[in-house]
Protein backbone atom coordinates (compact mmCIF):
# COMPACT_ATOMS: atom_id res chain seq x y z
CA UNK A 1 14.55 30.37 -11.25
CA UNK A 2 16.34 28.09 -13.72
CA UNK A 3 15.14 27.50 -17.06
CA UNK A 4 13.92 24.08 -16.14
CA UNK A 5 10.68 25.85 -14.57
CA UNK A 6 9.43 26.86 -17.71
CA UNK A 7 10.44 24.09 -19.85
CA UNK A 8 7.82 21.87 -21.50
CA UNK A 9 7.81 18.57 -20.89
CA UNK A 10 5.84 16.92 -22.65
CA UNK A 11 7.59 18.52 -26.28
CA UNK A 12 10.52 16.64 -25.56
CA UNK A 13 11.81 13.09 -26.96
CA UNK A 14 12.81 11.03 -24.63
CA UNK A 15 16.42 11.35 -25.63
CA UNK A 16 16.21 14.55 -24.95
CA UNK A 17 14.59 13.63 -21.66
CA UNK A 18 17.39 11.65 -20.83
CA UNK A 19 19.61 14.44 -21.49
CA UNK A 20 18.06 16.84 -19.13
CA UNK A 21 18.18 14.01 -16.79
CA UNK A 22 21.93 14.00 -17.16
CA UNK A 23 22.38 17.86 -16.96
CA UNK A 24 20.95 17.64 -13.69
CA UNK A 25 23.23 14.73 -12.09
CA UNK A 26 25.97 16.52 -13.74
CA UNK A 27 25.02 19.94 -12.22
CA UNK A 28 24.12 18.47 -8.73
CA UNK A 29 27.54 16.63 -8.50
CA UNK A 30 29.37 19.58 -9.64
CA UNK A 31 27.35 21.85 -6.87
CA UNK A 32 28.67 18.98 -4.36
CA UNK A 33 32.37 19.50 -5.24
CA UNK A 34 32.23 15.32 -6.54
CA UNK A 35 34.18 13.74 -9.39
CA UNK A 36 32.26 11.19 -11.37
CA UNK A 37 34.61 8.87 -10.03
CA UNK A 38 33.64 10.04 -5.90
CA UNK A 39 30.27 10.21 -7.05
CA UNK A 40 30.32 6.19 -9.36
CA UNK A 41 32.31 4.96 -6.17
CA UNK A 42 29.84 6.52 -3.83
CA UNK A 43 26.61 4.90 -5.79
CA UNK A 44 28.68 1.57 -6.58
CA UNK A 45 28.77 1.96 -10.33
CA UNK A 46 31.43 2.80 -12.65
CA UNK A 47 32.71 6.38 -13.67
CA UNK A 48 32.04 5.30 -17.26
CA UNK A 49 28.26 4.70 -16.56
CA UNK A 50 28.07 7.76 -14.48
CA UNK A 51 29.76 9.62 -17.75
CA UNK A 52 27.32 7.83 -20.20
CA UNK A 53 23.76 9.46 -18.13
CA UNK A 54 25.37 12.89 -17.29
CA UNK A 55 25.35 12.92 -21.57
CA UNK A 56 22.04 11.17 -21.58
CA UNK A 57 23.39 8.16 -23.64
CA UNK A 58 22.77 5.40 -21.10
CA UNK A 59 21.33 4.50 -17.96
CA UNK A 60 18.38 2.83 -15.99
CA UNK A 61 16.39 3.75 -13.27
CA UNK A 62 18.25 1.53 -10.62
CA UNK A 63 21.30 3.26 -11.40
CA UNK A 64 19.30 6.93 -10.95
CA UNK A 65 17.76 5.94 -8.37
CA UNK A 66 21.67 4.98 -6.77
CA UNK A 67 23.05 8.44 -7.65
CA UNK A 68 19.95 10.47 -6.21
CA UNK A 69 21.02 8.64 -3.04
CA UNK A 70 24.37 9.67 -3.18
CA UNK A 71 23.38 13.43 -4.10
CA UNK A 72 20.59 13.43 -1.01
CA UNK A 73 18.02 14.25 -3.97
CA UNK A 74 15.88 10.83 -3.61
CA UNK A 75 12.93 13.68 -2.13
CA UNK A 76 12.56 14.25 -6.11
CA UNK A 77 10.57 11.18 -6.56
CA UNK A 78 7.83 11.91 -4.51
CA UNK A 79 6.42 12.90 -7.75
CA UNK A 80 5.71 9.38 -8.18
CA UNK A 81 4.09 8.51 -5.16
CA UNK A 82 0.51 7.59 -6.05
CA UNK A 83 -2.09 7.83 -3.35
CA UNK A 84 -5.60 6.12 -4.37
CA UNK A 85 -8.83 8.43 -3.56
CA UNK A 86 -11.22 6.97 -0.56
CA UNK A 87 -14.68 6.00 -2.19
CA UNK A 88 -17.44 7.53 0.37
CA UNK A 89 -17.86 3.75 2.09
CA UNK A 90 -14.42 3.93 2.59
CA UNK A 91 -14.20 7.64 3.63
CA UNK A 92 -17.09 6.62 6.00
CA UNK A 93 -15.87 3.01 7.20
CA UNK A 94 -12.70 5.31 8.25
CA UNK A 95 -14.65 7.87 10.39
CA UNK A 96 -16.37 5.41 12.25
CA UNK A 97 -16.66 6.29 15.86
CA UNK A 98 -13.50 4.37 17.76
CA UNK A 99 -14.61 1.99 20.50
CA UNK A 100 -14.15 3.35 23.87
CA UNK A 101 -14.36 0.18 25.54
CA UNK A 102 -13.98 -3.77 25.43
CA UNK A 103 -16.30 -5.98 27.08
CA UNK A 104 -15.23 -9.20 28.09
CA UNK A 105 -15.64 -12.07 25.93
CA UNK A 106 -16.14 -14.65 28.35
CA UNK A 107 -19.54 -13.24 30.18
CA UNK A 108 -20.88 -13.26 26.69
CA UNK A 109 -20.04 -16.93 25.59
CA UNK A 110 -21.48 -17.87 28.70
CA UNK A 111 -24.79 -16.26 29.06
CA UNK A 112 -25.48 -18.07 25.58
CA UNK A 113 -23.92 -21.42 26.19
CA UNK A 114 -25.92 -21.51 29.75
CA UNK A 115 -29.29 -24.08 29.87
CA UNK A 116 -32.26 -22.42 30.82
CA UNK A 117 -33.72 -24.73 34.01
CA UNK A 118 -37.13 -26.74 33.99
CA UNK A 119 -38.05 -25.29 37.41
C-alpha cells in the first residue's frame, strides 16, 4: 500500500493538493521510463508546464486531463462520474412490461374514420 491510502484529504490546502497531484504524474512517468520532454511531447504541451505540475506550481485540468491520457490513467476519473438516483415513477416507468407486439396502424385509422350506414 502506498501512503496515499491513508492520507486525509480533506486536511490538505489545495496547494498541497496540487502537489500530490504532481507527485503522482511525476511517479507514473518515471514508472513508464518517460522524460518530461517524451511525456510534454506525447500530451502536446511543453516540458516546462509538465515541470511546473509535477512541483504542483501550475497547471489546469485540460492539461491533466492530456497527461492522464498519455500515462493510460484517464480510468482515475471515474471518481467523477455522477449517476442521478431513479425516483420510484421513474424506477417503475423503466420496468414497464416491453411490448411484444405491434399492431398495424392502418386497420385502426380506418375502423374509426369508416361511416356507419343508414341501412
Amino acid at each position: 500500500m502506498t501512503d496515499n491510502s491513508y492520507k486525509n484529504w480533506h486536511l490538505l490546502s489545495d496547494n498541497a493538493i496540487e502537489k500530490e497531484i504532481g507527485r503522482f504524474i511525476k511517479q507514473m512517468r518515471q514508472q513508464r521510463n518517460m522524460t518530461q520532454e517524451d511525456l510534454a511531447n506525447a500530451a502536446n504541451i511543453s516540458r516546462s508546464t509538465l515541470s511546473l505540475l509535477e512541483r504542483g506550481s501550475s497547471g489546469n485540468l485540460k492539461t491533466l486531463i492530456q497527461i492522464l491520457r498519455v500515462l493510460d490513467a484517464v480510468h482515475l476519473l471515474e471518481a467523477f462520474y455522477y449517476e442521478a438516483p431513479l425516483s420510484p415513477i421513474q424506477l417503475a416507468k423503466a420496468q414497464h412490461k416491453v411490448r411484444e407486439r405491434v399492431r398495424p396502424y392502418h386497420k385502426k385509422k380506418n375502423k374509426l374514420n369508416q361511416k356507419k350506414s343508414a341501412w
